[in-house]
Protein backbone atom coordinates (compact mmCIF):
# COMPACT_ATOMS: atom_id res chain seq x y z
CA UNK A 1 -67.56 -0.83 -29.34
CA UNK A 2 -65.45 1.24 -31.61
CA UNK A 3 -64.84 3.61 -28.81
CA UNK A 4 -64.10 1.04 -26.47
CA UNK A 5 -60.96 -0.35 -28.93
CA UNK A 6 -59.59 2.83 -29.10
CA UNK A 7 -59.58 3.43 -25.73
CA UNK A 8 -57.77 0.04 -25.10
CA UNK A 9 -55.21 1.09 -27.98
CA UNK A 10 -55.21 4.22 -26.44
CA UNK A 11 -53.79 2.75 -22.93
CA UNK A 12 -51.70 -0.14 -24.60
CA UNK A 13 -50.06 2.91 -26.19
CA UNK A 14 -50.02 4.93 -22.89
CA UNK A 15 -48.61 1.90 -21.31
CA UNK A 16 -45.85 0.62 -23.98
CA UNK A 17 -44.64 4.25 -24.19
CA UNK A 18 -44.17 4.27 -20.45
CA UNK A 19 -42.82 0.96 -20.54
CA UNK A 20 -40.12 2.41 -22.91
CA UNK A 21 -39.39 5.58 -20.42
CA UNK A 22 -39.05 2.89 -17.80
CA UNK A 23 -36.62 0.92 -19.37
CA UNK A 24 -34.72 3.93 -20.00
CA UNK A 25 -34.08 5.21 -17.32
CA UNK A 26 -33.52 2.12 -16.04
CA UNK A 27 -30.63 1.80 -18.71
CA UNK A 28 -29.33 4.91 -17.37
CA UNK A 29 -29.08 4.58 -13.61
CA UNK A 30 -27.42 1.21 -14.61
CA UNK A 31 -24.61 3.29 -16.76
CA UNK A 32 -24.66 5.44 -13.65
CA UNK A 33 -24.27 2.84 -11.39
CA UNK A 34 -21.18 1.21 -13.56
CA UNK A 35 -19.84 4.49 -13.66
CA UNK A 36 -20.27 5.63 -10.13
CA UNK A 37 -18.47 1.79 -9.33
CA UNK A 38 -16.05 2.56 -11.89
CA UNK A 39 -15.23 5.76 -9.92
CA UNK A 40 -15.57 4.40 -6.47
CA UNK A 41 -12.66 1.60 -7.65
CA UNK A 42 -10.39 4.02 -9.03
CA UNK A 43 -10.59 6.04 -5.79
CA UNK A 44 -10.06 2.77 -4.10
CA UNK A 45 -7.12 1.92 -5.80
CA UNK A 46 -5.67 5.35 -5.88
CA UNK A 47 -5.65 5.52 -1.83
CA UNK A 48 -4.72 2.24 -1.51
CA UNK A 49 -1.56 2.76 -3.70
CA UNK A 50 -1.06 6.46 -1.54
CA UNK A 51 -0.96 4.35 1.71
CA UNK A 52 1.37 1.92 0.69
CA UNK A 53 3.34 4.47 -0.53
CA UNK A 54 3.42 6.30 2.81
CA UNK A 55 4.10 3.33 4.30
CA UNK A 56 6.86 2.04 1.86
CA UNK A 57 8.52 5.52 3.19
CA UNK A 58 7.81 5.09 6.74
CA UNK A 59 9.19 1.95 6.86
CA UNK A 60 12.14 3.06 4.65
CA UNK A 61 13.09 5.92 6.95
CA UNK A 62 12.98 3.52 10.41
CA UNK A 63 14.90 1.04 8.40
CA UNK A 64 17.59 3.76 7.33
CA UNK A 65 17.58 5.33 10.50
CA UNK A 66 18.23 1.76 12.30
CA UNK A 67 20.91 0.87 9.78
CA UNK A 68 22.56 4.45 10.81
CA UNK A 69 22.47 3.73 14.37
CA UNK A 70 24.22 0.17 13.93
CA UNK A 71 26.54 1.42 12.23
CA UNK A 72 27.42 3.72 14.34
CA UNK A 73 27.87 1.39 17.21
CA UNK A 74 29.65 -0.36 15.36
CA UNK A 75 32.04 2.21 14.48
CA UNK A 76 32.35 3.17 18.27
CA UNK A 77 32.82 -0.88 18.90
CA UNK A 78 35.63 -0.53 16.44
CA UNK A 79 37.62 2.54 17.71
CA UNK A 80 37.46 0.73 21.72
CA UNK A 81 38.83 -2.36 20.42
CA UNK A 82 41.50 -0.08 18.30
CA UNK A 83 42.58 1.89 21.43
CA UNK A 84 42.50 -1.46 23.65
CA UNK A 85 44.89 -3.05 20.87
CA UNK A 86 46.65 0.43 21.06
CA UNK A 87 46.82 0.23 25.20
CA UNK A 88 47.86 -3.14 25.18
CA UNK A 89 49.28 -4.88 22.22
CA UNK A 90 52.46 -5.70 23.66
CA UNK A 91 50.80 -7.47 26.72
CA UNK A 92 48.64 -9.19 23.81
CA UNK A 93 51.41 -10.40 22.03
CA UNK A 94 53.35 -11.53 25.15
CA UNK A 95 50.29 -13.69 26.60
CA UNK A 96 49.98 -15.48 23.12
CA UNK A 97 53.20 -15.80 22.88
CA UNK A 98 53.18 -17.42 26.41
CA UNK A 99 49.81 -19.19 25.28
CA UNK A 100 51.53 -21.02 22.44
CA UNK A 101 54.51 -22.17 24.13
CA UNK A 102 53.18 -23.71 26.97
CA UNK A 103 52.55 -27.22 27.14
């Protein structure tokens, strides 16, 4: 009977200290798993924030390069109406002229 107790303390032993390796390493793939999401976020984050930055620049450039090209047409619309008032400012004056003193 003896034998038989020590056999069962023997196992409950066996068993609690496996228990305790079980718990663990459980412990430690759930630090691993924290830090592995911990990582993954970062990494997340850290691409996110790259894109938006290459697409804060993209958008920047086409913006710039629009801006450019209106004002350049509007510095071409400027010179035309310069050399039309150039041309023709007499004949502007005279049909205003003409404009305001009719009845």
């Amino acid at each position: 009977m003896d034998k038989l107790i020590e056999k069962i303390s023997e196992i409950e032993a066996s068993a609690s200290s496996i228990m305790e390796g079980v718990n663990d390493r459980k412990t430690a793939l759930e630090e691993e798993m924290e830090q592995k999401t911990a990582d993954f976020d970062a990494q997340l984050e850290a691409d996110k924030a790259k894109k938006l930055d290459e697409l804060r620049s993209s958008l920047e450039a086409d913006l710039k390069l629009r801006l450019d090209r209106q004002q350049q047409k509007a510095q071409k619309a400027l010179q035309s109406l310069n050399a039309s008032y150039d041309l023709h400012h007499k004949e502007y004056a005279t049909r205003l002229f003409q404009e305001m003193i009719k009845e």
